[in-house]
PDB file of N, CA and C in Angstrom:
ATOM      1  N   UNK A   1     -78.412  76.891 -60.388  1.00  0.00           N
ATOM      2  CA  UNK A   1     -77.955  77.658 -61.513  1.00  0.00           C
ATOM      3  C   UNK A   1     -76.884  76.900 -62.289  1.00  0.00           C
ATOM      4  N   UNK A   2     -75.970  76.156 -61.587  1.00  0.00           N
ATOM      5  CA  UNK A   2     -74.986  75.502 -62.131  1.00  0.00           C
ATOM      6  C   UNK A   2     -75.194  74.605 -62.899  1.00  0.00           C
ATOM      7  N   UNK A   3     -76.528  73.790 -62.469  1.00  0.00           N
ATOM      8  CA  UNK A   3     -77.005  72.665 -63.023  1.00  0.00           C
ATOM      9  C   UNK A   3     -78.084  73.125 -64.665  1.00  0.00           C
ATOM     10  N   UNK A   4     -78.111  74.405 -64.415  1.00  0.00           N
ATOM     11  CA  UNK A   4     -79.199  75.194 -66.031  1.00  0.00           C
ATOM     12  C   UNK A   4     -77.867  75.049 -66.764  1.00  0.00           C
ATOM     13  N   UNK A   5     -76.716  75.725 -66.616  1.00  0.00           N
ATOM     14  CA  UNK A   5     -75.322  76.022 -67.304  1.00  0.00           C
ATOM     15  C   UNK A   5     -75.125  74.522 -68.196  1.00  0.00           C
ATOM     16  N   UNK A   6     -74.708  73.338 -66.908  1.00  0.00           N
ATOM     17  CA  UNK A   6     -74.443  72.145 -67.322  1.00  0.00           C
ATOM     18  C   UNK A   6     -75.390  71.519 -68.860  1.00  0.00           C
ATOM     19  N   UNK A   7     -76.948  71.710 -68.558  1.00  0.00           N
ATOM     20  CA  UNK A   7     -77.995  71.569 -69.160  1.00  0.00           C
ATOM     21  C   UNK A   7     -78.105  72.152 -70.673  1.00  0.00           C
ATOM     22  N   UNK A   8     -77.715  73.472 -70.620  1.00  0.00           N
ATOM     23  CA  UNK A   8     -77.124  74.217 -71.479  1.00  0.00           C
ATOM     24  C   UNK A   8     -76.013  73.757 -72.442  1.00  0.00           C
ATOM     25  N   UNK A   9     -75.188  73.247 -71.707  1.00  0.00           N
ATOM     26  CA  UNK A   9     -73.741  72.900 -72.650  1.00  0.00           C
ATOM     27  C   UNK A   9     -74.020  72.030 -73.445  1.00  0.00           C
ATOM     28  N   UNK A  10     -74.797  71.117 -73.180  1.00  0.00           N
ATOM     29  CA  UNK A  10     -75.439  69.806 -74.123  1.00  0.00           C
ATOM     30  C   UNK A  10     -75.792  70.237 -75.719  1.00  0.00           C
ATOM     31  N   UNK A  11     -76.110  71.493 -75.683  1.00  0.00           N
ATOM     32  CA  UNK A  11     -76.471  72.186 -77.199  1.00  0.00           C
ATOM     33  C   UNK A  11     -74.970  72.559 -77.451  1.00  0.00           C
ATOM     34  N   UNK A  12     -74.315  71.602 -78.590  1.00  0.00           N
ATOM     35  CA  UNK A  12     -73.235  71.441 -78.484  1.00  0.00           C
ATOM     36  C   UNK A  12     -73.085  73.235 -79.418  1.00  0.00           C
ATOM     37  N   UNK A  13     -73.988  73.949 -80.463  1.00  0.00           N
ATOM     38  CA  UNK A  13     -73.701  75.560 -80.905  1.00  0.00           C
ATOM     39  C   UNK A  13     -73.664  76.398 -79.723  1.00  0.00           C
ATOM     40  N   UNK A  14     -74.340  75.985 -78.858  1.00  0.00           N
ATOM     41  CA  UNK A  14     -74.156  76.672 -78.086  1.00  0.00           C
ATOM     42  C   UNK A  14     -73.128  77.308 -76.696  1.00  0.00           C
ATOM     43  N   UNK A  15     -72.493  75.637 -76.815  1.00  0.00           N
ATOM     44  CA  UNK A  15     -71.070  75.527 -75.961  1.00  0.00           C
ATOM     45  C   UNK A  15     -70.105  76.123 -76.522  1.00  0.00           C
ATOM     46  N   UNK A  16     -69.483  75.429 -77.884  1.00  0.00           N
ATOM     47  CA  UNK A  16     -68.973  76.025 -78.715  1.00  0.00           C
ATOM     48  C   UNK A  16     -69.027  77.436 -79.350  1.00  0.00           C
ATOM     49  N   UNK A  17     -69.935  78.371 -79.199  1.00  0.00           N
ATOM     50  CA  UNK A  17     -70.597  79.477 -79.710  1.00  0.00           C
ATOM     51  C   UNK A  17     -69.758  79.089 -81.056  1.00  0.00           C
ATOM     52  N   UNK A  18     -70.276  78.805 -81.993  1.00  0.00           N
ATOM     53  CA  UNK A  18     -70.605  78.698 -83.811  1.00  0.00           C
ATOM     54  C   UNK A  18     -71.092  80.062 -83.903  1.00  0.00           C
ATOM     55  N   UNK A  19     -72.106  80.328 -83.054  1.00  0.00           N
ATOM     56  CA  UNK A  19     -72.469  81.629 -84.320  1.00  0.00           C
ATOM     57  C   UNK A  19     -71.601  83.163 -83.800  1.00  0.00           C
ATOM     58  N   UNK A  20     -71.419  83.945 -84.928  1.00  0.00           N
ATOM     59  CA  UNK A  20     -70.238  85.157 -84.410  1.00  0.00           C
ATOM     60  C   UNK A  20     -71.284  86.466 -83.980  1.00  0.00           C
ATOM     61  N   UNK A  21     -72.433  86.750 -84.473  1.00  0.00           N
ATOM     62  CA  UNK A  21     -73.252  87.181 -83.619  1.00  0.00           C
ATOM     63  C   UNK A  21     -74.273  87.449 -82.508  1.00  0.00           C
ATOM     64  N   UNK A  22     -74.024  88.393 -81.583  1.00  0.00           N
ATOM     65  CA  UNK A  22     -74.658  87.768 -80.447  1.00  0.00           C
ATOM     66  C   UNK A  22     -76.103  87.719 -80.123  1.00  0.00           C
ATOM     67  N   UNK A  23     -76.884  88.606 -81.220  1.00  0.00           N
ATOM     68  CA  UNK A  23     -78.740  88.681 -81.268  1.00  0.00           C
ATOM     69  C   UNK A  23     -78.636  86.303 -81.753  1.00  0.00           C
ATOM     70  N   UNK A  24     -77.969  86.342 -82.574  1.00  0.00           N
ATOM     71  CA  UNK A  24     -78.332  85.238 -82.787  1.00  0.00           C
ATOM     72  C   UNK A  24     -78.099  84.083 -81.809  1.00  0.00           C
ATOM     73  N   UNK A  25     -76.434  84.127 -81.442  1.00  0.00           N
ATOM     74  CA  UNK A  25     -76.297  83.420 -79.931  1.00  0.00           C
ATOM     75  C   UNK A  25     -77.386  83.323 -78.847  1.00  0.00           C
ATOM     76  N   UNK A  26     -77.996  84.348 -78.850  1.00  0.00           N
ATOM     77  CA  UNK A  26     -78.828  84.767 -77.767  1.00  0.00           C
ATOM     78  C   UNK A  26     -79.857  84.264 -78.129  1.00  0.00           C
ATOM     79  N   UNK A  27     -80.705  84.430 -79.286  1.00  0.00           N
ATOM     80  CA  UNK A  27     -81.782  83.522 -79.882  1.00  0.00           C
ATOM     81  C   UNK A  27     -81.816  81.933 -79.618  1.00  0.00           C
ATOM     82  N   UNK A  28     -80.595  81.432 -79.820  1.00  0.00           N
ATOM     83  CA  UNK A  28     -80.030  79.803 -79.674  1.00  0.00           C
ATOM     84  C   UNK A  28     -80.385  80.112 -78.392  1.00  0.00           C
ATOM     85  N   UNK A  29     -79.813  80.976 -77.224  1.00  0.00           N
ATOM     86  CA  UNK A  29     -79.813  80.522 -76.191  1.00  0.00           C
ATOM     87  C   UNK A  29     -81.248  80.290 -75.276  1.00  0.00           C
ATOM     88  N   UNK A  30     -82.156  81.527 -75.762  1.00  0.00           N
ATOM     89  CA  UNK A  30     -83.656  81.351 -75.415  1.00  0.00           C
ATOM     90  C   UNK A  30     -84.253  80.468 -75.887  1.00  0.00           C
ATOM     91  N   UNK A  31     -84.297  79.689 -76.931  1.00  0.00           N
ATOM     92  CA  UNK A  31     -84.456  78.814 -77.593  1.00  0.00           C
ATOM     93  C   UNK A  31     -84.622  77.764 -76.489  1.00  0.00           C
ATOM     94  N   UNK A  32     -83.061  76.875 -76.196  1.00  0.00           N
ATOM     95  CA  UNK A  32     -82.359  75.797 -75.728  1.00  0.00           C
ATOM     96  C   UNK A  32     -83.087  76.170 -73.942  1.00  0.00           C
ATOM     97  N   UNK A  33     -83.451  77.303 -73.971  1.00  0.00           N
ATOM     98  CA  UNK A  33     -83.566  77.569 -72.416  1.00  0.00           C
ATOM     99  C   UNK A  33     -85.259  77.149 -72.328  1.00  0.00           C
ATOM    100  N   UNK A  34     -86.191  77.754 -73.388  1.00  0.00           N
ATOM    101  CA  UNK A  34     -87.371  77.159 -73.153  1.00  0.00           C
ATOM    102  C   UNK A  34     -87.578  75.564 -73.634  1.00  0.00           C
ATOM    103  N   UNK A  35     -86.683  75.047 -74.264  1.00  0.00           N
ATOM    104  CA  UNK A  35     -86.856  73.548 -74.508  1.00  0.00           C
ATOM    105  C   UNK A  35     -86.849  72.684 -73.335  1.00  0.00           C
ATOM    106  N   UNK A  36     -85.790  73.437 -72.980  1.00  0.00           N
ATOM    107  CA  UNK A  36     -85.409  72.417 -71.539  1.00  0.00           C
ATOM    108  C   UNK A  36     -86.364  73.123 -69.992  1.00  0.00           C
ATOM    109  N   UNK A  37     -87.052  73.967 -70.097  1.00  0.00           N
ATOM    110  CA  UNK A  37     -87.749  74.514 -69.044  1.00  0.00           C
ATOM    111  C   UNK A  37     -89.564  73.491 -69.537  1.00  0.00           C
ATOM    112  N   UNK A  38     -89.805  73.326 -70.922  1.00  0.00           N
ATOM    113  CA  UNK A  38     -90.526  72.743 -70.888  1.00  0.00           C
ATOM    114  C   UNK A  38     -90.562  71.024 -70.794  1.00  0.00           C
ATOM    115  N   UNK A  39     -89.072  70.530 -71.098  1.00  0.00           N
ATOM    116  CA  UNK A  39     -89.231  68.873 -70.789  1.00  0.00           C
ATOM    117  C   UNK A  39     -88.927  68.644 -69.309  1.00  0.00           C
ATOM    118  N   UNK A  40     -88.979  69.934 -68.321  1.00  0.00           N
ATOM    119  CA  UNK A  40     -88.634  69.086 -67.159  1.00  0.00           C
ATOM    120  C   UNK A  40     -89.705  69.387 -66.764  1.00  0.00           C
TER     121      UNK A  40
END
């Protein structure tokens, strides 16, 4: 789990949270989560 988090932080909007709403945060975050579930 620690190592999805780490994986995660690399989307630097997403470390930072840039965006102030959270449907959209959350969009970035499913996003960044199936990118990286499909290159490994």
């Amino acid at each position: 789990m620690e190592r999805a988090f780490n994986k995660l932080k690399n989307w630097r909007g997403l470390a930072t949270r840039y965006d102030k709403h959270a449907l959209i945060y959350r969009g970035g975050m499913v996003l960044a989560s199936i990118v990286l579930w499909l290159s490994a």
